[in-house]
Protein backbone atom coordinates (compact mmCIF):
# COMPACT_ATOMS: atom_id res chain seq x y z
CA UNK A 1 -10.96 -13.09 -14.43
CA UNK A 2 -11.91 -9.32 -14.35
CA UNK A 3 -11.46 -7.11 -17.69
CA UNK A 4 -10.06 -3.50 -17.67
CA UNK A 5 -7.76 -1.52 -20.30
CA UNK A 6 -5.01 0.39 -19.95
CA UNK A 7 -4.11 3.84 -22.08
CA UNK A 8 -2.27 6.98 -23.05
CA UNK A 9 -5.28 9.18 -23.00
CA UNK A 10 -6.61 11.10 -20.33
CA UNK A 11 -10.22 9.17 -19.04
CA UNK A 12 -12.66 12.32 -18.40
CA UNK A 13 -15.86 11.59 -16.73
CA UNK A 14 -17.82 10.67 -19.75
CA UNK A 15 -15.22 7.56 -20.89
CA UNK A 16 -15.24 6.64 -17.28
CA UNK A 17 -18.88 5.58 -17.33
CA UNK A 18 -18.62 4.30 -20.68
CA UNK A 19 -15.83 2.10 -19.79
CA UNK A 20 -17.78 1.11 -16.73
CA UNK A 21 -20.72 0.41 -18.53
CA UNK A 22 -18.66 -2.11 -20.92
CA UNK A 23 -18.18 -3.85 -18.27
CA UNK A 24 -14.56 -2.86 -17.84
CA UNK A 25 -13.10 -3.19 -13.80
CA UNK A 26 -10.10 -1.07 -14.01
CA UNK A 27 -7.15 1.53 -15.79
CA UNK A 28 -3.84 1.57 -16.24
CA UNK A 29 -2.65 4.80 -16.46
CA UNK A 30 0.63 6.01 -16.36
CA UNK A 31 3.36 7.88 -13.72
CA UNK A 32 5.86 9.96 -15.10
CA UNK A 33 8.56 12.54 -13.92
CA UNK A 34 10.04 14.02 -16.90
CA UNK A 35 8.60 13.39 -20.02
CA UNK A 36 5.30 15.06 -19.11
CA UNK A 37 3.27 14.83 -22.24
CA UNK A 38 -0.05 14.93 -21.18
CA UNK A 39 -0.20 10.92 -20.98
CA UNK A 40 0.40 10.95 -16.89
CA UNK A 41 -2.38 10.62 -14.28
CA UNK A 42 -3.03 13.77 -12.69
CA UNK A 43 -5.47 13.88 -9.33
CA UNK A 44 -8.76 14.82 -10.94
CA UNK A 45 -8.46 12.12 -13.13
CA UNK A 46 -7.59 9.58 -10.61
CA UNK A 47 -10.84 10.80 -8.45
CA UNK A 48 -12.92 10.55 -11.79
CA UNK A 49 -11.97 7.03 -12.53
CA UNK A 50 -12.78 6.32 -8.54
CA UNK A 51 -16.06 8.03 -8.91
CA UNK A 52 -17.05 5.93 -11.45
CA UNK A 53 -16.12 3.08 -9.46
CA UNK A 54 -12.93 1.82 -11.43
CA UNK A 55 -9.69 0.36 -10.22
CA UNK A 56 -6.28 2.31 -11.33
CA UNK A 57 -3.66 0.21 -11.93
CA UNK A 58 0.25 2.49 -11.75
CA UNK A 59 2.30 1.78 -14.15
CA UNK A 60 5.46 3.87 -14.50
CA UNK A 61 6.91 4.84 -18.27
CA UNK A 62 8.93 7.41 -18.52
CA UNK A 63 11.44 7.86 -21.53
CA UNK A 64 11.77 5.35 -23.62
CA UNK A 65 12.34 1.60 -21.94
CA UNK A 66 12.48 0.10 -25.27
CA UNK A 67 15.65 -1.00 -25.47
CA UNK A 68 18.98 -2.23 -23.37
CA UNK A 69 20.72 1.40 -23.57
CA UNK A 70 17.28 2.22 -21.02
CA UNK A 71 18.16 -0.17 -18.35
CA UNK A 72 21.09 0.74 -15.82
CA UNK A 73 21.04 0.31 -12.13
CA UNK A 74 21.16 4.66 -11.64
CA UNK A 75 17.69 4.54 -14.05
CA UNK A 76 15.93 2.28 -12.10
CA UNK A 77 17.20 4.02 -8.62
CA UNK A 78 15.80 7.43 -10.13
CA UNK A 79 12.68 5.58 -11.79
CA UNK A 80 11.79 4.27 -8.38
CA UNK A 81 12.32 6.86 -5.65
CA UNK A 82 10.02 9.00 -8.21
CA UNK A 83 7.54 7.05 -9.12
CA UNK A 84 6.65 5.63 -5.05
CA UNK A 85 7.13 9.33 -4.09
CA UNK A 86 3.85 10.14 -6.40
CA UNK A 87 2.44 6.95 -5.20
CA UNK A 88 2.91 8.53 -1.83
CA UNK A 89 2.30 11.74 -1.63
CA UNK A 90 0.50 13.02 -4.95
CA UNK A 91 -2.21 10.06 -4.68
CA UNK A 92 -2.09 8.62 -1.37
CA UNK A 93 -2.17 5.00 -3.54
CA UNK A 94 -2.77 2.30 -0.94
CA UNK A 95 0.00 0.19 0.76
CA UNK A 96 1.07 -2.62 -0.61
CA UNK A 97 -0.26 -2.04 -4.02
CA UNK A 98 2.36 -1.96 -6.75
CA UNK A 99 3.80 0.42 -9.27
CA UNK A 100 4.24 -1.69 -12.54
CA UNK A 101 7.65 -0.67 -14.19
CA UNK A 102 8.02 -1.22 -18.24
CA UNK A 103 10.21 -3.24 -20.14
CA UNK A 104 8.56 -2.60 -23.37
CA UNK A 105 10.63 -4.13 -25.90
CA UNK A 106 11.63 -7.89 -27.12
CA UNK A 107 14.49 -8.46 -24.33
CA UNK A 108 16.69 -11.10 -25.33
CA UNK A 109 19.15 -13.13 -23.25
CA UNK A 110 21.76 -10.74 -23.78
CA UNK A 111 19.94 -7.95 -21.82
CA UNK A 112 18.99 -10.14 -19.09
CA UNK A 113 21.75 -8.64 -16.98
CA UNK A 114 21.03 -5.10 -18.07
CA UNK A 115 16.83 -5.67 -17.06
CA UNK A 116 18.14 -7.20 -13.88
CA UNK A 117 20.26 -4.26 -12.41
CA UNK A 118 17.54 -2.20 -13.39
CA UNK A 119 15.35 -3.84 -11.06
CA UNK A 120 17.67 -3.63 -8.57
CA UNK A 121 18.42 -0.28 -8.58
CA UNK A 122 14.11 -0.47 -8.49
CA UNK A 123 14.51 -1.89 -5.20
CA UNK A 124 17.24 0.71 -3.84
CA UNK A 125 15.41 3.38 -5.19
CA UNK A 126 12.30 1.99 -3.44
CA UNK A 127 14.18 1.29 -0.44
CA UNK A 128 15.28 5.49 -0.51
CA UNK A 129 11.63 6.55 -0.70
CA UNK A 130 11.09 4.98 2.36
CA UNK A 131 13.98 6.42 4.13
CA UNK A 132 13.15 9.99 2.53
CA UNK A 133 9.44 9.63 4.02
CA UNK A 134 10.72 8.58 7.68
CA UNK A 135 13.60 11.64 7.62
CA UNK A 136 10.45 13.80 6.53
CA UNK A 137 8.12 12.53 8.78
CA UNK A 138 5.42 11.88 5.98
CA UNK A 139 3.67 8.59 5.98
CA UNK A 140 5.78 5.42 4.80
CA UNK A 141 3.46 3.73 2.88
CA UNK A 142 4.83 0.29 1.79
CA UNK A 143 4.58 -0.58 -1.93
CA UNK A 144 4.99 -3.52 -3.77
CA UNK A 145 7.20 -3.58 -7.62
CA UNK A 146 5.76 -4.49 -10.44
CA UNK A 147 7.31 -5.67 -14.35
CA UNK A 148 5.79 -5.18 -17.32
CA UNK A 149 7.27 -7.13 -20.02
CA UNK A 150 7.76 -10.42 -21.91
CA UNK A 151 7.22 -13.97 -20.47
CA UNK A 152 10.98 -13.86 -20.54
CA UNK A 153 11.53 -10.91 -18.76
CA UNK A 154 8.95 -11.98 -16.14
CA UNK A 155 10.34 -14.84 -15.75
CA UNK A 156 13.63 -13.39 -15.20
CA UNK A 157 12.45 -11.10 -12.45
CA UNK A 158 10.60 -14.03 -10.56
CA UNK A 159 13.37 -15.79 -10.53
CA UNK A 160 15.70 -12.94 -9.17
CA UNK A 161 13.02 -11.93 -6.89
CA UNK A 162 13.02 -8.31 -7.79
CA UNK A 163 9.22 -8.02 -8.45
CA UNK A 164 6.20 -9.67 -6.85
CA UNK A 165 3.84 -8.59 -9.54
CA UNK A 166 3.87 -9.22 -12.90
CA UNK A 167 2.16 -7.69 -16.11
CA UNK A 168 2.57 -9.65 -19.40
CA UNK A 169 2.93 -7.52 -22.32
CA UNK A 170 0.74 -8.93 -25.48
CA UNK A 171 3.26 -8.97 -28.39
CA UNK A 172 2.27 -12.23 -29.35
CA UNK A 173 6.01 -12.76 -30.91
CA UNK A 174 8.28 -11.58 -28.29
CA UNK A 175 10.11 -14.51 -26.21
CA UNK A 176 10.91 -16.69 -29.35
CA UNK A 177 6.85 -16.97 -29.26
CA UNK A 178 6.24 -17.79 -26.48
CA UNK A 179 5.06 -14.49 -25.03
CA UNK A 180 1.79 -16.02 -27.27
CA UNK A 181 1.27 -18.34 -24.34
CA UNK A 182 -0.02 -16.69 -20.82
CA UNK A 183 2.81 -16.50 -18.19
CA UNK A 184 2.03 -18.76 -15.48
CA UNK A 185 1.53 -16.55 -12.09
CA UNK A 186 0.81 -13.20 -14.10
CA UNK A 187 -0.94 -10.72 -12.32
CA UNK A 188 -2.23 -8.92 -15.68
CA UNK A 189 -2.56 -10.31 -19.25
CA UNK A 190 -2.52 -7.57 -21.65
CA UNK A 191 -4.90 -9.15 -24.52
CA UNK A 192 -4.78 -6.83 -27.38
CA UNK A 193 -2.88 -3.48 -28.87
CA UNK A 194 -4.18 -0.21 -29.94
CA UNK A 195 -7.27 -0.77 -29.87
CA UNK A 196 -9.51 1.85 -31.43
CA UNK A 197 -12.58 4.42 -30.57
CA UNK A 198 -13.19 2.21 -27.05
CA UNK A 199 -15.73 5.05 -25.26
CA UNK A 200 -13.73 7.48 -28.01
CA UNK A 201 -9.94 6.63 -26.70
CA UNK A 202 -7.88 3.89 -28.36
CA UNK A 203 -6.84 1.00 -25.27
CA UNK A 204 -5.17 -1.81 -24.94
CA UNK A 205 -6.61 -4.29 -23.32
CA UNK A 206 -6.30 -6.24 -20.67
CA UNK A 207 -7.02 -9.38 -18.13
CA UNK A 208 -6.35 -9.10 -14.71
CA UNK A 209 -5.89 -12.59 -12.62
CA UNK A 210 -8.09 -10.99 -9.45
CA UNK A 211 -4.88 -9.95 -7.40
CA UNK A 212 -3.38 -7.22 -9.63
CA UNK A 213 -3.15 -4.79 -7.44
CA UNK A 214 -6.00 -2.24 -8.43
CA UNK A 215 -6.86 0.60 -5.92
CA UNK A 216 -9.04 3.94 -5.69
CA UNK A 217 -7.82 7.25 -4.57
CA UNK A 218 -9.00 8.63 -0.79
CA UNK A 219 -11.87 11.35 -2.20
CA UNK A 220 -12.57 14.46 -0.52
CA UNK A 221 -15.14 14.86 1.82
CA UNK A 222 -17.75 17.71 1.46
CA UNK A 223 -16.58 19.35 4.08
CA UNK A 224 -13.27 19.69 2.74
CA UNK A 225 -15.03 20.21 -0.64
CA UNK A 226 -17.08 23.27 0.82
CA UNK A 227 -13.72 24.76 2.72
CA UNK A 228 -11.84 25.00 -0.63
CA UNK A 229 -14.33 26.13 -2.67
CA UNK A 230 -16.10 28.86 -0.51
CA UNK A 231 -19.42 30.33 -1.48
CA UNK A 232 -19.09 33.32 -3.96
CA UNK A 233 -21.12 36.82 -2.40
């Protein structure tokens, strides 16, 4: 099993190390279109955490999908086409990694059906990327989809086929309890909540199963270093 975290708070060079020091493998860090409150992964950051020889893990959370009213097959269209566009073409993530999508509340059998046409509007949406990268003759990099959520709502999307990765959420109570038991097949664990002053940033943290899907962003050479930052005469 390999450790990592994933958080809210922009990782600068100095947590980086830290966290690398700790003996921590990876970060999740979020994507996000709309609700751009500083918590989204920007470039620099994404080469920082590669320098330091870290794994990012995507996970998209935008909003607030922490309830039914959140999940609707248009959402998870929109969610998707956006969030493999920045896969694409603001990080040049690796194919056939995955962008985690949340479900980041206690989803009952009543919102099965709600989660569930999310996720398929996921696939559609990922499905439109695709076509929107062949019409613009940009690279189609193929993606895999990712939950986060519940043992239940895991287990909901395995069964419906709608994700191929899964990311177990760590509210030991969700799932009529049994969320406090690991998912079998889960492709992250998260292990704790919130936890405080970790290299200075509060992290939750997390156990990947060795196939969660970690990559590192394509950093620039020196040459293209020296071209765009030209010596000053």
């Amino acid at each position: 099993m390999v450790n990592g975290i994933h958080t809210a708070y922009t990782i600068n060079s100095s947590v980086a190390t830290c966290l690398k020091n700790k003996g921590r493998s990876f970060v999740g860090r979020y994507f996000r279109l709309r609700n751009l409150d500083g918590c989204q992964l920007t470039i620099p950051e994404a080469q920082i955490i590669t320098r330091a020889g870290l794994y990012i893990v995507s996970i998209f959370e935008d909003g607030n999908p922490t309830s039914k009213t959140y999940f609707t097959y248009d959402r998870g269209y929109v969610d998707a086409r956006g969030a493999f566009d920045l896969a694409a073409n603001n990080f040049s993530q690796p194919s056939n990694t995955p962008v985690y999508f949340a479900v980041d509340f206690d989803a009952v059998a009543s919102d099965k059906t709600a989660i569930l046409d999310y996720f398929r509007g996921v696939q559609d949406g990922y499905n439109r990327y695709r076509m929107d990268q062949r019409q613009q003759g940009e690279p189609e990099y193929p993606y895999a989809i990712g939950v986060y959520g519940s043992y239940d709502v895991l287990g909901w999307c395995k069964e419906k086929s709608v994700a191929r990765y899964f990311f177990q959420a760590y509210a030991q109570g969700w799932s009529g309890k049994r969320n406090s038991n690991d998912w079998p097949g889960y492709s992250l664990r998260q292990r704790s909540s919130n936890i405080p002053n970790v290299c200075g940033i509060t992290v939750d943290d997390d156990e990947s199963s060795g196939s969660a899907g970690g990559w590192k962003i394509p950093l620039p050479t020196f040459a293209e270093v020296a071209e765009a930052s030209p010596p000053q005469v």
